[in-house]
Protein backbone atom coordinates (compact mmCIF):
# COMPACT_ATOMS: atom_id res chain seq x y z
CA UNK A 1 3.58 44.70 -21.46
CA UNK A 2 1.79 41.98 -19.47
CA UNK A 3 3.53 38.82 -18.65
CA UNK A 4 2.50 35.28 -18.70
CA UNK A 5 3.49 32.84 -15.74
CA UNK A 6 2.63 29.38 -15.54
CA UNK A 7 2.63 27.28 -13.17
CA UNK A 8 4.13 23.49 -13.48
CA UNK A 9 3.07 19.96 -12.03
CA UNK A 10 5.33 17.84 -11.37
CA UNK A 11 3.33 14.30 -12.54
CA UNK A 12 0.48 15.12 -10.63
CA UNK A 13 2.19 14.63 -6.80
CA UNK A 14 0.42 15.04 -3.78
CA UNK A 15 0.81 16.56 -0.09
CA UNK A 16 -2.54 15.15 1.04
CA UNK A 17 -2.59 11.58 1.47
CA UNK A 18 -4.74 9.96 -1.25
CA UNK A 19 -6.68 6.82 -0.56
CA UNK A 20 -5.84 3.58 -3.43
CA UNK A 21 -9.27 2.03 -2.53
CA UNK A 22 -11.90 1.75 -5.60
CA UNK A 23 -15.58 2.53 -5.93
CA UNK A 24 -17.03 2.28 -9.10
CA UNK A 25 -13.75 3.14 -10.62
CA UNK A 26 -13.00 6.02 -8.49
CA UNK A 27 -11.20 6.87 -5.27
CA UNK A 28 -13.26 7.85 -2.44
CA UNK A 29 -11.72 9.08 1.23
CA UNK A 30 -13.47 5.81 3.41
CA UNK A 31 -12.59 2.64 0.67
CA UNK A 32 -11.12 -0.08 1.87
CA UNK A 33 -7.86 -1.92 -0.08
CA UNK A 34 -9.08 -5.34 1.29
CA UNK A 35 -11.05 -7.15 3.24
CA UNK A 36 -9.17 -10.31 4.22
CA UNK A 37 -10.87 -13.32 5.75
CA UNK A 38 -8.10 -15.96 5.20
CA UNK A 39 -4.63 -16.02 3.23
CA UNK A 40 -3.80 -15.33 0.16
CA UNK A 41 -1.69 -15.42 -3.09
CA UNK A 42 0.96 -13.11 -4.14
CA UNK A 43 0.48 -11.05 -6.81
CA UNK A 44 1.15 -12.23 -10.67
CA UNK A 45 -0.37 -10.14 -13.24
CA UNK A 46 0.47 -6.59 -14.18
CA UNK A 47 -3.25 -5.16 -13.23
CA UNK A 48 -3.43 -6.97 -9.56
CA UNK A 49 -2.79 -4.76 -6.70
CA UNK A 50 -3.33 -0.90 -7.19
CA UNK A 51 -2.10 1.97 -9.41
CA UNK A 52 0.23 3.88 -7.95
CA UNK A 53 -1.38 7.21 -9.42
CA UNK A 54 1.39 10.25 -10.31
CA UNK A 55 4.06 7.45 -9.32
CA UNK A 56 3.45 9.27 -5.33
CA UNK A 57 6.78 8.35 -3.19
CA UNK A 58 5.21 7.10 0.61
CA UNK A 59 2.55 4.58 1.00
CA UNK A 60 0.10 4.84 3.76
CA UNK A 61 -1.33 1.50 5.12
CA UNK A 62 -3.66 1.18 7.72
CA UNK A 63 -4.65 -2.26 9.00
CA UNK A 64 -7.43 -3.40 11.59
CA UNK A 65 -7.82 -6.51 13.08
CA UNK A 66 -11.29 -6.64 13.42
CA UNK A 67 -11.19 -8.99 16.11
CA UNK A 68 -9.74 -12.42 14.44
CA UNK A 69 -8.70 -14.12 17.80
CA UNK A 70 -4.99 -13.86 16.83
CA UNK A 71 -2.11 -12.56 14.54
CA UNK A 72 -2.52 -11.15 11.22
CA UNK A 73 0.06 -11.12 9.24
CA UNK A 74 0.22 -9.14 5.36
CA UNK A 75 3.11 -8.89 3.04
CA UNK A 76 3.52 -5.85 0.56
CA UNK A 77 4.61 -6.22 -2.66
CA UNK A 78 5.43 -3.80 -5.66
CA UNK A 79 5.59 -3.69 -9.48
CA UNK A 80 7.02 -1.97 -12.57
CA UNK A 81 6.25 -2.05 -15.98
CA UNK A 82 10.38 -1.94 -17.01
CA UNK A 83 10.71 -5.22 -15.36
CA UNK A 84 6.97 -7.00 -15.89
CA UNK A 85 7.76 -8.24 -12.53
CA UNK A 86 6.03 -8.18 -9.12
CA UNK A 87 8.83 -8.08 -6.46
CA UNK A 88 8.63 -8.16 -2.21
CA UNK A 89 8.97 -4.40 -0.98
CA UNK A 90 11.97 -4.18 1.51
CA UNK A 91 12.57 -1.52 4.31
CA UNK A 92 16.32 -1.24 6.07
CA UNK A 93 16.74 -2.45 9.29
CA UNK A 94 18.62 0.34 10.87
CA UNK A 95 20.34 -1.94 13.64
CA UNK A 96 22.22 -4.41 11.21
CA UNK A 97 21.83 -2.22 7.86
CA UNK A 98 20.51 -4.87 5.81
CA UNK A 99 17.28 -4.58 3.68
CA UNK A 100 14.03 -6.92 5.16
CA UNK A 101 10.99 -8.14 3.01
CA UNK A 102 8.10 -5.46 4.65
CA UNK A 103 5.69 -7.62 6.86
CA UNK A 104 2.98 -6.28 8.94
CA UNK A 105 1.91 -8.14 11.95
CA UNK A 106 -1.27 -6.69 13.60
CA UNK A 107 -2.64 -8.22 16.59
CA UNK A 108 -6.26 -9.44 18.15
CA UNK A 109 -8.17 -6.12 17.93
CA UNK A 110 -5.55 -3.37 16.95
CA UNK A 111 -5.76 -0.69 14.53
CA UNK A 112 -1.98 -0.16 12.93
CA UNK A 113 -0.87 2.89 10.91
CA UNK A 114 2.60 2.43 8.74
CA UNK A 115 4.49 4.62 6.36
CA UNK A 116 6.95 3.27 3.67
CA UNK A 117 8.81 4.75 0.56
CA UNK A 118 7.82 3.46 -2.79
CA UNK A 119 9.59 5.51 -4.51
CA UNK A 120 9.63 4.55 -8.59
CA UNK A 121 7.00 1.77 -8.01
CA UNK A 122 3.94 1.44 -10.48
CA UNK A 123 1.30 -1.19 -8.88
CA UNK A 124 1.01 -1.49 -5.04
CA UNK A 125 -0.38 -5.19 -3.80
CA UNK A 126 -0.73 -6.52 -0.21
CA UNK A 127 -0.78 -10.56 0.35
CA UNK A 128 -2.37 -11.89 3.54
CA UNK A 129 0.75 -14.28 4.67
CA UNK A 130 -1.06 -15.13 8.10
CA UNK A 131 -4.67 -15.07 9.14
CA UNK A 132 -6.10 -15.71 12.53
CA UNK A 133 -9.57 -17.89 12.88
CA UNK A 134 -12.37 -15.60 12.54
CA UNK A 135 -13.68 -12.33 11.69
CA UNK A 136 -11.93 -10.24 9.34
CA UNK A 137 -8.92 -7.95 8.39
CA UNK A 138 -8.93 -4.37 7.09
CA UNK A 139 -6.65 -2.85 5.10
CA UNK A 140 -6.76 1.01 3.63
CA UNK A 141 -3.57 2.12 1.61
CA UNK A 142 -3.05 5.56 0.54
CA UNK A 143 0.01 7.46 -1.14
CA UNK A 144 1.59 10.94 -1.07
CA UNK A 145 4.70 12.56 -2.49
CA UNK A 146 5.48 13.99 1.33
């Protein structure tokens, strides 16, 4: 008697990192999030940002300062559909224990690589809270269940 076994997904979760950035409707391994060139607005409706596909638990951001002449500065933000609501991400600051708004500074011509937890959240968005003169910004964001 042969025997059937099947194997289960757990809402499509990943090991690889997979990149948020759209082409044409689909994710591709080089898109870029944003391109940021000055600041800008937080999030308001429920389709800004980017779907958090498989609801993945870390969020990969990569930012370049493509050589602004100064600071720049991004805020991340998160959404879910229980609440309608778009609400600052925050990270614990292990020397005091208390829970911080996530900001990313990058400066004058550096590449910066972050990992957060996101853990339950639907739509990722990143505001530019700071911008520097010229040039631009960069930002790639990917997710993973790892």
């Amino acid at each position: 008697m042969s025997q059937t076994f099947r194997a289960y997904r757990a809402g499509g979760r990943t090991r690889t990192v997979q990149n948020l950035g759209l082409t044409n409707g689909a994710p591709t391994p080089e898109a870029v999030a944003y391109t940021f060139t000055a600041t800008t607005s937080a999030p308001t409706t429920d389709t800004d940002g980017f779907k958090n596909p498989g609801l993945q638990k870390t969020l990969h951001l990569l930012m370049k300062n493509n050589n602004t002449g100064g600071t720049v500065t991004v805020r991340l933000w998160g959404y879910h559909s229980a609440f309608d609501e778009w609400g600052v991400l925050t990270v614990l600051n292990p020397t005091n224990g208390v829970r911080q708004a996530i900001s990313v500074s990058v400066g004058d011509n550096v590449d910066l690589y972050n990992i957060f937890d996101i853990e339950g959240i639907e739509r990722i968005a990143v505001q530019c809270t700071a911008f520097a003169s010229s040039n631009s910004a960069t930002v790639w964001l990917g997710t993973n269940t790892i």
